[in-house]
Every structure is written in C-alpha cells, then in structure tokens.
C-alpha atoms as a PDB file:
ATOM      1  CA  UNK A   1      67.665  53.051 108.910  1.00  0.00           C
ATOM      2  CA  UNK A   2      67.436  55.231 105.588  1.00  0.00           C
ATOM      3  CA  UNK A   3      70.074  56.434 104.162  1.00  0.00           C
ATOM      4  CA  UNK A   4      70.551  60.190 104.418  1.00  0.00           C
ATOM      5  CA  UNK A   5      71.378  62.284 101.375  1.00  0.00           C
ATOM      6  CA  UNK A   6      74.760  63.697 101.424  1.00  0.00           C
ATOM      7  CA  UNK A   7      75.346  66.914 102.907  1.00  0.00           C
ATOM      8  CA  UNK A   8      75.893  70.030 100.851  1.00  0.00           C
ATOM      9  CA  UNK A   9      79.208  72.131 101.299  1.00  0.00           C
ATOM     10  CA  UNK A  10      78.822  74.865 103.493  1.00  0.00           C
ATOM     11  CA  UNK A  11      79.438  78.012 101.509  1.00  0.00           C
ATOM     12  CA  UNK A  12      82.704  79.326 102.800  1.00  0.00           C
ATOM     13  CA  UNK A  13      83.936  75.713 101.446  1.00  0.00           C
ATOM     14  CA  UNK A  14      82.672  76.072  97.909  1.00  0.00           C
ATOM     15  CA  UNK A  15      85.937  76.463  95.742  1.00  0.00           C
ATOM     16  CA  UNK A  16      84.848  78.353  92.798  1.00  0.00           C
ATOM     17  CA  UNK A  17      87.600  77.183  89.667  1.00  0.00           C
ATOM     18  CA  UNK A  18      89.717  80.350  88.445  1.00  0.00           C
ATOM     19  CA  UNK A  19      90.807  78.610  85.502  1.00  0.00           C
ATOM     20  CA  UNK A  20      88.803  80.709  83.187  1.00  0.00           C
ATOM     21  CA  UNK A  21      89.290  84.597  82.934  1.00  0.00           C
ATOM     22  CA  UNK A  22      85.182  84.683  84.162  1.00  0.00           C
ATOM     23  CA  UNK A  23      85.063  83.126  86.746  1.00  0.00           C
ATOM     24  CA  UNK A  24      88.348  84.346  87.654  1.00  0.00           C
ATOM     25  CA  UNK A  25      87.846  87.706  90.641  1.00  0.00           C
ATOM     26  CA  UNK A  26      88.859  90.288  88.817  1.00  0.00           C
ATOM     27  CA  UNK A  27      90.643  92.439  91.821  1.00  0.00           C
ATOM     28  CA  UNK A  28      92.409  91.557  94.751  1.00  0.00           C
ATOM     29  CA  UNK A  29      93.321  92.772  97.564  1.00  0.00           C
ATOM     30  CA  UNK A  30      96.796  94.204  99.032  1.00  0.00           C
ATOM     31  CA  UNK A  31      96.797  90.658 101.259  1.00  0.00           C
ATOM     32  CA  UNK A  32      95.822  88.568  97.912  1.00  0.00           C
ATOM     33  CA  UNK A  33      97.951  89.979  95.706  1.00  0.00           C
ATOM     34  CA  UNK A  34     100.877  89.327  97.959  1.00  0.00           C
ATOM     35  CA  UNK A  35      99.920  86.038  97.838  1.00  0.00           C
ATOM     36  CA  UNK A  36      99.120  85.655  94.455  1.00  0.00           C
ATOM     37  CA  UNK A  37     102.803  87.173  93.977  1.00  0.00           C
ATOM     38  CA  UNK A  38     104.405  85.253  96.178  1.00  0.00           C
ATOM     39  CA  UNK A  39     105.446  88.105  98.418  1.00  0.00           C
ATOM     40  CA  UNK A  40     104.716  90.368 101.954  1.00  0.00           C
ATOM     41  CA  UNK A  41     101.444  92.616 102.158  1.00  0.00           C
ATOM     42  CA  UNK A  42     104.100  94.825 103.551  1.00  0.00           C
ATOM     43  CA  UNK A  43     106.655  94.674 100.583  1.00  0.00           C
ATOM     44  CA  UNK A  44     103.240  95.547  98.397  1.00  0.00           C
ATOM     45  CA  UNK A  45     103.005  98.705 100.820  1.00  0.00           C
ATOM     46  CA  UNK A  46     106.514  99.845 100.588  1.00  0.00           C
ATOM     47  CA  UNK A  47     105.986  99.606  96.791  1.00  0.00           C
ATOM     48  CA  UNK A  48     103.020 101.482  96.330  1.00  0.00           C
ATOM     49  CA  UNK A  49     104.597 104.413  98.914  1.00  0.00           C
ATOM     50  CA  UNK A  50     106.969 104.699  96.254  1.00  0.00           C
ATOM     51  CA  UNK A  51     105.455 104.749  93.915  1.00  0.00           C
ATOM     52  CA  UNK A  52     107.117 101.005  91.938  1.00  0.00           C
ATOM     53  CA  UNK A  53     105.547  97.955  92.031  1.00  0.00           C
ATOM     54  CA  UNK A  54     102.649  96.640  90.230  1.00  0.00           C
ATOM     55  CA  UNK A  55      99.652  99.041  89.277  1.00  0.00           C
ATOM     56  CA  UNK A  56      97.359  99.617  92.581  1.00  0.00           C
ATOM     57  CA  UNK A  57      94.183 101.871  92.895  1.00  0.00           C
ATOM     58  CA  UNK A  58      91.928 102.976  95.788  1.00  0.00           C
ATOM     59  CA  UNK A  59      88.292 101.456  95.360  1.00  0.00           C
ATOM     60  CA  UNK A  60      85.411 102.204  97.585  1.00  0.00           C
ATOM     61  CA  UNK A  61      84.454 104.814 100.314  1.00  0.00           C
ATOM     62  CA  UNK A  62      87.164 103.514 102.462  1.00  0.00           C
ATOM     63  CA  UNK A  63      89.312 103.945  99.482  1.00  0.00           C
ATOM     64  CA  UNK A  64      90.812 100.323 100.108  1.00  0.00           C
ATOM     65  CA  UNK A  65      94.034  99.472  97.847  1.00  0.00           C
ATOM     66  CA  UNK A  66      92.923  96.631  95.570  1.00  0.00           C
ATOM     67  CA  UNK A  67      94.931  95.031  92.421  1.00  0.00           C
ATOM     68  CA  UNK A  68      93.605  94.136  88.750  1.00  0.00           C
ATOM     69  CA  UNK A  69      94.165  90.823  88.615  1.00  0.00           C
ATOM     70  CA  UNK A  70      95.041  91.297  84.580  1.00  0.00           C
ATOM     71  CA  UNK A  71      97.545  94.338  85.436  1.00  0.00           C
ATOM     72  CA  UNK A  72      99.730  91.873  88.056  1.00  0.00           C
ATOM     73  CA  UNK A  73      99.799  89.011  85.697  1.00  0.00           C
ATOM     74  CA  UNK A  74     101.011  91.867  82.731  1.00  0.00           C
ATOM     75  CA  UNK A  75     103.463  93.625  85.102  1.00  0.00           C
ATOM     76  CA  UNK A  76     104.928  90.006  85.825  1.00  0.00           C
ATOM     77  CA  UNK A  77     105.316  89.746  82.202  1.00  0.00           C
ATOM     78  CA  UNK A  78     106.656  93.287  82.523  1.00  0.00           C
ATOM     79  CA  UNK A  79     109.959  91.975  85.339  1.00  0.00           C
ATOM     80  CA  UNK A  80     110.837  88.934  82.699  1.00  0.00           C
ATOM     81  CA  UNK A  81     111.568  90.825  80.065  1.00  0.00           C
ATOM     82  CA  UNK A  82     113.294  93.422  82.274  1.00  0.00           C
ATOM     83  CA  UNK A  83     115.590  90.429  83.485  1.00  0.00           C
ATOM     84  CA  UNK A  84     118.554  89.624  81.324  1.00  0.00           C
ATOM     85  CA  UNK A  85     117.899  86.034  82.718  1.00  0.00           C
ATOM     86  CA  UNK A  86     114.364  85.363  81.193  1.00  0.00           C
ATOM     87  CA  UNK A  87     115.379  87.984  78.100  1.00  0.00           C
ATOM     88  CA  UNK A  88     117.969  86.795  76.087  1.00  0.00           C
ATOM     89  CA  UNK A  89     118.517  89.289  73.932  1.00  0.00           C
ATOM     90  CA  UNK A  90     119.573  91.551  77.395  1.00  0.00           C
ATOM     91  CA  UNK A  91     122.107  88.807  78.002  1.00  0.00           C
ATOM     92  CA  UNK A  92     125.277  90.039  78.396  1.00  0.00           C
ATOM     93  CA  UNK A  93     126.888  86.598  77.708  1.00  0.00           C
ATOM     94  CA  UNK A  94     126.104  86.536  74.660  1.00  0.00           C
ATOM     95  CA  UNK A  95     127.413  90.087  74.038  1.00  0.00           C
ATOM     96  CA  UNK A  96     131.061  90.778  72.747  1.00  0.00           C
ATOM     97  CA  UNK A  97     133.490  91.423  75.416  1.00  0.00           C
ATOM     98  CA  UNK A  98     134.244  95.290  75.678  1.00  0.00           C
ATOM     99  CA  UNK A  99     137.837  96.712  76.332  1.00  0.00           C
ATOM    100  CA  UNK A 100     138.756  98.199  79.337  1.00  0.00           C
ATOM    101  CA  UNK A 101     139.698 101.698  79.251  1.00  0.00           C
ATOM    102  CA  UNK A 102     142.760 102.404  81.792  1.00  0.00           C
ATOM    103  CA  UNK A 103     141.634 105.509  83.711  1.00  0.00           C
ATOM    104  CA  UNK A 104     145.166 105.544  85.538  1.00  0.00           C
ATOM    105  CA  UNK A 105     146.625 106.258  81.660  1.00  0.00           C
ATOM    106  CA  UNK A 106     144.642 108.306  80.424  1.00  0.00           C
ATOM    107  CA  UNK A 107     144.068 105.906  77.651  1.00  0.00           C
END
C-alpha cells in the first residue's frame, strides 16, 4: 500500500507566530484583550464606561470596541511606573520618615 502524503492543517489550526510586530494582529477585541491582559471582558467594560482603563475605540458599522495592540502593551508600561512597587523612585521606603503632626495639640 503507498504511502499517503501527510495531511495539511486545516486552517482554523494554522498558528500564525506573533513574535514579530508584523505578523503580530494589530487590534483586538474587548474578549482578546481581556485575555491578553489577563483580566474579565466585563472588567474591560466597566473601564471603558468610565472612562479608565486602557485606550479603546469603536471600529466598523457596528461600531464594535476593539484595542491597539501597541496602546495595551504602552498603557501596561503606563501601571508599572504608576506602582511604587515596579518604580523605585515612588518608593516610599526608601523615603525619609516624616513627623507626625499632633492634630489634638495644635502642634
């Protein structure tokens, strides 16, 4: 019996590589980019209601919310240096300690 020639993939298994900004998908979508940050589509939602978050935009005649890839990763960048943890320089460990003023004193 011959041997038959592997099968090919069928397309909805292809894996396309994102580790290269082109052939990266540029947008995503309110589901994706809750994945791709780790949290609820619904969080994303309560976010863009008011008005915090990352950067979101309507695209489309159905005006879907989508994400910019590029805007998530820089609004990420955006919550490290917000966070005295990541930032050292907001630290307050390494600040001086700061006196107490005694309210009940008047000092």
């Amino acid at each position: 019996m011959p041997a038959r020639p592997p099968s090919a993939p069928k397309p909805s298994s292809i894996q396309v590589p994102d580790s290269t900004p082109t052939t990266r998908q540029a947008f995503l979508s309110v589901k994706d980019a809750a994945e791709y940050l780790g949290l609820s589509p619904h969080t994303l939602y309560v976010w863009r209601h008011r008005r915090n978050g990352p950067p979101s935009f309507r695209m489309g005649s159905r005006g879907r919310v989508m994400y910019r890839i590029e805007a998530l990763d820089v609004w990420i960048r955006e919550q490290e240096q917000a966070d005295s943890r990541s930032n050292t320089t907001l630290s307050p460990l390494g600040a001086a300690p700061q006196k107490r003023s005694d309210y009940a004193t008047g000092a």
